[in-house]
PDB file of N, CA and C in Angstrom:
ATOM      1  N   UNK A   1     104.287 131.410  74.478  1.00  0.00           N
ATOM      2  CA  UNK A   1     105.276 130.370  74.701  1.00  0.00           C
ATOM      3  C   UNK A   1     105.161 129.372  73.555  1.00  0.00           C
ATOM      4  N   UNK A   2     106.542 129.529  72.846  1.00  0.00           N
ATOM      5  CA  UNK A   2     105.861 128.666  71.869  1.00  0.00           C
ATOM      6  C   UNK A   2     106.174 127.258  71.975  1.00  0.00           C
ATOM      7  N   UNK A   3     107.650 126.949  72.610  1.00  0.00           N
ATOM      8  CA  UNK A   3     107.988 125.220  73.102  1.00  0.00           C
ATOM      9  C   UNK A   3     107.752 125.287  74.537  1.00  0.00           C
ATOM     10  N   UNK A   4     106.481 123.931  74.275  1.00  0.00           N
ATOM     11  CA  UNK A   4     105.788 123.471  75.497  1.00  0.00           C
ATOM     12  C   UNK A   4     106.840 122.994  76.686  1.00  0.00           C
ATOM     13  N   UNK A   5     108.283 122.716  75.666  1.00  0.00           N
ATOM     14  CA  UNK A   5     109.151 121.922  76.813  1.00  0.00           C
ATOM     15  C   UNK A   5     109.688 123.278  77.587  1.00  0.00           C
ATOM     16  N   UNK A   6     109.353 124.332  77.477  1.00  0.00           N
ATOM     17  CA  UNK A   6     109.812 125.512  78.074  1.00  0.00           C
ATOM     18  C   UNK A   6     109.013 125.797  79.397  1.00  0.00           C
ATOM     19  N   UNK A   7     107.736 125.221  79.525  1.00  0.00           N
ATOM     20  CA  UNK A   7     106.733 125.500  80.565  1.00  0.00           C
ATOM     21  C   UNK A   7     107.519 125.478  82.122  1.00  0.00           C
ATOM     22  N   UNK A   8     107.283 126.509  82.701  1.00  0.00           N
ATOM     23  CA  UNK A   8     107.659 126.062  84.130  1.00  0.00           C
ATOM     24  C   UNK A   8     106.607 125.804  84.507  1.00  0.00           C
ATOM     25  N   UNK A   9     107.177 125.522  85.905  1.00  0.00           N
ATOM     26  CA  UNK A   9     106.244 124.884  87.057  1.00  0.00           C
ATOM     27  C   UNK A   9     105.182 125.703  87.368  1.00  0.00           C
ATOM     28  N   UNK A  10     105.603 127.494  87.804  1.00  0.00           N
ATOM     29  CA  UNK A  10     104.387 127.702  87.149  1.00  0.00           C
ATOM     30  C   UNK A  10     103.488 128.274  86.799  1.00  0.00           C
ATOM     31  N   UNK A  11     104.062 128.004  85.389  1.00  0.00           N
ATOM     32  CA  UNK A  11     103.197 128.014  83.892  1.00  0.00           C
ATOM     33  C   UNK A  11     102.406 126.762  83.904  1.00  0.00           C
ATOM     34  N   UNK A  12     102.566 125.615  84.770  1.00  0.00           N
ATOM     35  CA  UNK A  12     101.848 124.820  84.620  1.00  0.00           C
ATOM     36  C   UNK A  12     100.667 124.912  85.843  1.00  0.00           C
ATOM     37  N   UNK A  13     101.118 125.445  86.360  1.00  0.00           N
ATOM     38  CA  UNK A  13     100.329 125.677  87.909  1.00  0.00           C
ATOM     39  C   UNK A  13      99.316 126.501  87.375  1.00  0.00           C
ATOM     40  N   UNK A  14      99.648 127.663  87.094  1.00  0.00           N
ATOM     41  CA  UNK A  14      98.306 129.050  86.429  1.00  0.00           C
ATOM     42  C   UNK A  14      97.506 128.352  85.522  1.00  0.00           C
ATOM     43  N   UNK A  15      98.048 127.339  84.244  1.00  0.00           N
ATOM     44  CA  UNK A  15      97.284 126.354  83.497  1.00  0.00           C
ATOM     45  C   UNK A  15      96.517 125.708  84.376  1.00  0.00           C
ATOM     46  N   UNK A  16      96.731 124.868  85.271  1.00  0.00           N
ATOM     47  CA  UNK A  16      95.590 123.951  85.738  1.00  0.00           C
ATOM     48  C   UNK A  16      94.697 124.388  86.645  1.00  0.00           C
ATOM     49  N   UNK A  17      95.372 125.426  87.253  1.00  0.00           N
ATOM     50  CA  UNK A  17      94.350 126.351  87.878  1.00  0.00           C
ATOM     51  C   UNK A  17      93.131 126.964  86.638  1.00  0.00           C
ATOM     52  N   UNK A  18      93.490 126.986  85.410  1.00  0.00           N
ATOM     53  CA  UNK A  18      92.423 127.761  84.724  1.00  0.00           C
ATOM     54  C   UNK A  18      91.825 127.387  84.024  1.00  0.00           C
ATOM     55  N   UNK A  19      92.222 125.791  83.765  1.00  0.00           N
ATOM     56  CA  UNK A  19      91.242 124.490  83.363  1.00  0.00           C
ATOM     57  C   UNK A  19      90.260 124.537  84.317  1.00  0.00           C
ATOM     58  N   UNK A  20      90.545 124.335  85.773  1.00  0.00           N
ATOM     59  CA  UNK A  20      89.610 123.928  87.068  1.00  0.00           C
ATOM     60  C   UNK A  20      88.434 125.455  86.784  1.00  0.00           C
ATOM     61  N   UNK A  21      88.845 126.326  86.698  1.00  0.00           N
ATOM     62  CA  UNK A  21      87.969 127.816  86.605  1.00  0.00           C
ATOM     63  C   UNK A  21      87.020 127.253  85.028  1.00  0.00           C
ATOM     64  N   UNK A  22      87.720 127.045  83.972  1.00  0.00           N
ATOM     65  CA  UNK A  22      86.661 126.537  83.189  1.00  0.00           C
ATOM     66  C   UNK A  22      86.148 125.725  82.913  1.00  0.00           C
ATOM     67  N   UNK A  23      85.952 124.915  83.905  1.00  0.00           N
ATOM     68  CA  UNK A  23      84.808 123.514  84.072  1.00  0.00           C
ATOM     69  C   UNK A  23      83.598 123.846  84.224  1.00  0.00           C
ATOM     70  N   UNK A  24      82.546 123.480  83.913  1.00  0.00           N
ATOM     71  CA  UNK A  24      81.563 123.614  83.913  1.00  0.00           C
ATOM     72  C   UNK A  24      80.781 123.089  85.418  1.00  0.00           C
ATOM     73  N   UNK A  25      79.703 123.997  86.027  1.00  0.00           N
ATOM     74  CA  UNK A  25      78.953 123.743  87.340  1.00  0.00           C
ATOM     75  C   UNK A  25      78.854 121.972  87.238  1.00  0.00           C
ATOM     76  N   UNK A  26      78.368 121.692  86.485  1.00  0.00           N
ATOM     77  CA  UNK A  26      78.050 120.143  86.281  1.00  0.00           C
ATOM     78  C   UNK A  26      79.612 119.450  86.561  1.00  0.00           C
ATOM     79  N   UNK A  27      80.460 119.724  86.112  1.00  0.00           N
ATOM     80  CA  UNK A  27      81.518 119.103  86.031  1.00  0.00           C
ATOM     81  C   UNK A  27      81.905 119.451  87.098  1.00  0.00           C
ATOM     82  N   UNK A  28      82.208 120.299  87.460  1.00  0.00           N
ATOM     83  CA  UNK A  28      82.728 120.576  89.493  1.00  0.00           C
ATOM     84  C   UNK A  28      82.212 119.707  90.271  1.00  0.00           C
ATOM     85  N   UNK A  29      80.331 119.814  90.396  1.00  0.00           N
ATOM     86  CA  UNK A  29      79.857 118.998  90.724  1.00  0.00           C
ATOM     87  C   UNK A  29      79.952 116.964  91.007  1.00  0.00           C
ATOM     88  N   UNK A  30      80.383 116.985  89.701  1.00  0.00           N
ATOM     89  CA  UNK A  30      80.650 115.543  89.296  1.00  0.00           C
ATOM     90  C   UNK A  30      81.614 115.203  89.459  1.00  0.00           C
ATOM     91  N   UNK A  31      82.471 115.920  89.614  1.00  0.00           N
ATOM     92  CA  UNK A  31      84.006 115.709  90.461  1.00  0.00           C
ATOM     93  C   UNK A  31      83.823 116.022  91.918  1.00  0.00           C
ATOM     94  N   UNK A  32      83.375 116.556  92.327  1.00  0.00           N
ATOM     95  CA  UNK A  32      82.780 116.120  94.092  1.00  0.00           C
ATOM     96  C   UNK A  32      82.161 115.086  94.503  1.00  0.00           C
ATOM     97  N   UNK A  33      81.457 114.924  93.770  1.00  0.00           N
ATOM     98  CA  UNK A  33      80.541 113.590  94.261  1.00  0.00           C
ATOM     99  C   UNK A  33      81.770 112.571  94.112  1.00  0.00           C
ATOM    100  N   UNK A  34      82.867 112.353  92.398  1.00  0.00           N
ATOM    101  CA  UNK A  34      83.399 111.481  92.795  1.00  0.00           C
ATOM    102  C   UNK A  34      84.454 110.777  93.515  1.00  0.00           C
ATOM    103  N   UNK A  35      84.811 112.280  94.049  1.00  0.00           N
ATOM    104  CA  UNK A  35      85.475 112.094  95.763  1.00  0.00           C
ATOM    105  C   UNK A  35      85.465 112.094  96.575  1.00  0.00           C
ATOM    106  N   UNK A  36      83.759 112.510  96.712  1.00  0.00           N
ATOM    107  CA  UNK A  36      83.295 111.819  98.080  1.00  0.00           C
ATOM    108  C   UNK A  36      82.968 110.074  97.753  1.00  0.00           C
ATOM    109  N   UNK A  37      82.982 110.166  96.813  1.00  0.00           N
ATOM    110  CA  UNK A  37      82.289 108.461  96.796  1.00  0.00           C
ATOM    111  C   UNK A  37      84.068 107.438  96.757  1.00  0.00           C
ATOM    112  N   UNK A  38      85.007 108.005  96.335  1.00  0.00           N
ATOM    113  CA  UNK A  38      86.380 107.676  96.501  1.00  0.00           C
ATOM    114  C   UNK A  38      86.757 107.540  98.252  1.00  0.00           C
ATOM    115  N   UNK A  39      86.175 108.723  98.275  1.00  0.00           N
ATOM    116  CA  UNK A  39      86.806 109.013 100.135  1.00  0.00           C
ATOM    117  C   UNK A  39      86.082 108.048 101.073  1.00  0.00           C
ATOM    118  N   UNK A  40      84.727 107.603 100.562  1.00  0.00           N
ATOM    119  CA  UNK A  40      83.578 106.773 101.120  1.00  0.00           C
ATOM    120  C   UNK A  40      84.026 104.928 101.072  1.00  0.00           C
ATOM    121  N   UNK A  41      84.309 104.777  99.526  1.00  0.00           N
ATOM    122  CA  UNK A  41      84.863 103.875  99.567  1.00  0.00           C
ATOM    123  C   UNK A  41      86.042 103.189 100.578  1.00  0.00           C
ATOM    124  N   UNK A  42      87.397 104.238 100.911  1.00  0.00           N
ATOM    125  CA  UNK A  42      88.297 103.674 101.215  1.00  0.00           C
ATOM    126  C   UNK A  42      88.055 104.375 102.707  1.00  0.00           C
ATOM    127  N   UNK A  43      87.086 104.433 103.426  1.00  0.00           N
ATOM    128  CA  UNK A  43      86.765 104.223 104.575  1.00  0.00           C
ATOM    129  C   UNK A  43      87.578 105.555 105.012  1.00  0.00           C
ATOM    130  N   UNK A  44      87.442 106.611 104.462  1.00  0.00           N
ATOM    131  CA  UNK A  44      87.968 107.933 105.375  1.00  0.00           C
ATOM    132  C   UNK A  44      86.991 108.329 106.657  1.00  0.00           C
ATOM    133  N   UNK A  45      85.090 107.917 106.370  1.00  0.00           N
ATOM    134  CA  UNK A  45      84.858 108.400 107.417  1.00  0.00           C
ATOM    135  C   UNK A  45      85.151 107.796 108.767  1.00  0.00           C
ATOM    136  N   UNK A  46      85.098 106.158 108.369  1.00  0.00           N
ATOM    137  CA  UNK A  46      85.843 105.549 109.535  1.00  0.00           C
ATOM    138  C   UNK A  46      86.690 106.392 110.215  1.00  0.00           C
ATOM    139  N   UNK A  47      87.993 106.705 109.135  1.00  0.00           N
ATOM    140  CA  UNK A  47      89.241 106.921 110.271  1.00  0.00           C
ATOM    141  C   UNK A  47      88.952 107.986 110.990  1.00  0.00           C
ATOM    142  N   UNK A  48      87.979 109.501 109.925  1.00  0.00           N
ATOM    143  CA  UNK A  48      88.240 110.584 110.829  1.00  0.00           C
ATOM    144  C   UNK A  48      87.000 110.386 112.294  1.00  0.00           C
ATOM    145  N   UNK A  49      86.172 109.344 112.452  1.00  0.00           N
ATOM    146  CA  UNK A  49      85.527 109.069 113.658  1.00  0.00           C
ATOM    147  C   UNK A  49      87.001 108.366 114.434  1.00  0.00           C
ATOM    148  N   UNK A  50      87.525 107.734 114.138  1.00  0.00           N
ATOM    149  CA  UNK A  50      88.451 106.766 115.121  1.00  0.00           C
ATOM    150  C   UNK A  50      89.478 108.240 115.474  1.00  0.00           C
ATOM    151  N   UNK A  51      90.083 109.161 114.581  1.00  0.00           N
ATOM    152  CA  UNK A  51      90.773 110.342 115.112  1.00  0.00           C
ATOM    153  C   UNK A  51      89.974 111.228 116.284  1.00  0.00           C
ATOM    154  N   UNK A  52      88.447 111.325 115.489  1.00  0.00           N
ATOM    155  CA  UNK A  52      87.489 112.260 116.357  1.00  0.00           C
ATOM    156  C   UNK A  52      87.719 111.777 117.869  1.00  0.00           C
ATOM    157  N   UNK A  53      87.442 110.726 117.841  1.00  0.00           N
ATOM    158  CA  UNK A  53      87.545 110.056 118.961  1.00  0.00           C
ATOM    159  C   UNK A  53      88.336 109.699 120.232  1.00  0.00           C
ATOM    160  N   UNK A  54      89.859 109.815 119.176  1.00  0.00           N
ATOM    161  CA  UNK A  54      91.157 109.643 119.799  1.00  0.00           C
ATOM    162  C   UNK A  54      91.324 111.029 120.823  1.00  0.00           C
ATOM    163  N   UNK A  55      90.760 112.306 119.848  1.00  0.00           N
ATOM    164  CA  UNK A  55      91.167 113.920 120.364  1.00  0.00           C
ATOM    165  C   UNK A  55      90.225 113.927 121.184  1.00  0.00           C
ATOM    166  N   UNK A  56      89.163 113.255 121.449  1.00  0.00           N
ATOM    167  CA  UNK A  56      88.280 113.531 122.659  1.00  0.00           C
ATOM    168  C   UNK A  56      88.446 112.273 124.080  1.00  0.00           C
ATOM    169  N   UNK A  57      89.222 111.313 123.699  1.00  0.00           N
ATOM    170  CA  UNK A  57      89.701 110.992 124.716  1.00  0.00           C
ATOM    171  C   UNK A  57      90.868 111.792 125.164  1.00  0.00           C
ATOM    172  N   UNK A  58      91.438 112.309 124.697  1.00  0.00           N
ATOM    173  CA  UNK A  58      93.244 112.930 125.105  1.00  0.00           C
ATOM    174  C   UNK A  58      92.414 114.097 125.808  1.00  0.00           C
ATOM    175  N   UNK A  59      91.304 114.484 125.279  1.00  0.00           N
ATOM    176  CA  UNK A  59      90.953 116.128 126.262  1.00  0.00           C
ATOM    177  C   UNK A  59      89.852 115.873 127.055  1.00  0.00           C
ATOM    178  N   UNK A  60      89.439 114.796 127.400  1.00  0.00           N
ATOM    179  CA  UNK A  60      88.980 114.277 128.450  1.00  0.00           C
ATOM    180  C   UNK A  60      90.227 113.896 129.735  1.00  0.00           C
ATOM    181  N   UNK A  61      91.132 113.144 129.195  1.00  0.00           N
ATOM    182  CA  UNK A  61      92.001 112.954 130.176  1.00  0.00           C
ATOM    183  C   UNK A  61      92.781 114.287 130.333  1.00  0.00           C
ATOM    184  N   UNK A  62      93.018 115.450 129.906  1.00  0.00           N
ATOM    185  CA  UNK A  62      93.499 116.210 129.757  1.00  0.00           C
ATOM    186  C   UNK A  62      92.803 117.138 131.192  1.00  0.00           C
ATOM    187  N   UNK A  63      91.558 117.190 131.154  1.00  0.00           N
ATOM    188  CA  UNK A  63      90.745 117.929 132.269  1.00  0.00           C
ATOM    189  C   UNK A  63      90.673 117.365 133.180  1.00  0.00           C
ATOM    190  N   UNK A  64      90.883 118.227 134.234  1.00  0.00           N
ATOM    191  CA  UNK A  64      90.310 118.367 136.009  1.00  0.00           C
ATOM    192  C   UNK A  64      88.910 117.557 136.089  1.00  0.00           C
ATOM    193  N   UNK A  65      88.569 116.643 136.723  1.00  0.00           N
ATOM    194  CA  UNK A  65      87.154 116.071 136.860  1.00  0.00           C
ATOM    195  C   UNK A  65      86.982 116.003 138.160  1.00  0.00           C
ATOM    196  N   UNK A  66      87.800 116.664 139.328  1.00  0.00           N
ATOM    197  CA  UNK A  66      87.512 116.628 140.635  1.00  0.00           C
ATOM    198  C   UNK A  66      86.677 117.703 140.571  1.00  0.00           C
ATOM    199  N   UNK A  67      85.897 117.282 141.900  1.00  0.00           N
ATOM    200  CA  UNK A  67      84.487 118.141 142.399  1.00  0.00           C
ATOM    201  C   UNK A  67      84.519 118.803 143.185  1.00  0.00           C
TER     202      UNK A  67
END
């Protein structure tokens, strides 16, 4: 391909897919950590306890508790 403005969607898709394949262990790595520390920051584990929480009240009320 020789004009880049020709790229489809994807031609760009198989590209970034094969950047991500040639990253290096270290670099995968270091991009995990810095989305868990992203996800940590903006309080995701909060919410998914306040969701956890929500789905175990709904299937608590959801069940029979007579004896």
């Amino acid at each position: 391909m020789s004009d880049p403005l020709q790229c489809t969607f994807e031609d760009a898709r198989r590209n970034h897919l094969r950047d991500g394949i040639a990253l290096s262990t270290a670099a995968k790595v270091a991009f995990f950590e810095e989305m868990v520390e992203l996800a940590f920051r903006f309080g995701a584990r909060d919410r998914l306890a306040e969701r956890q929480s929500e789905i175990i009240a709904r299937s608590w009320d959801d069940e029979d508790h007579s004896i």
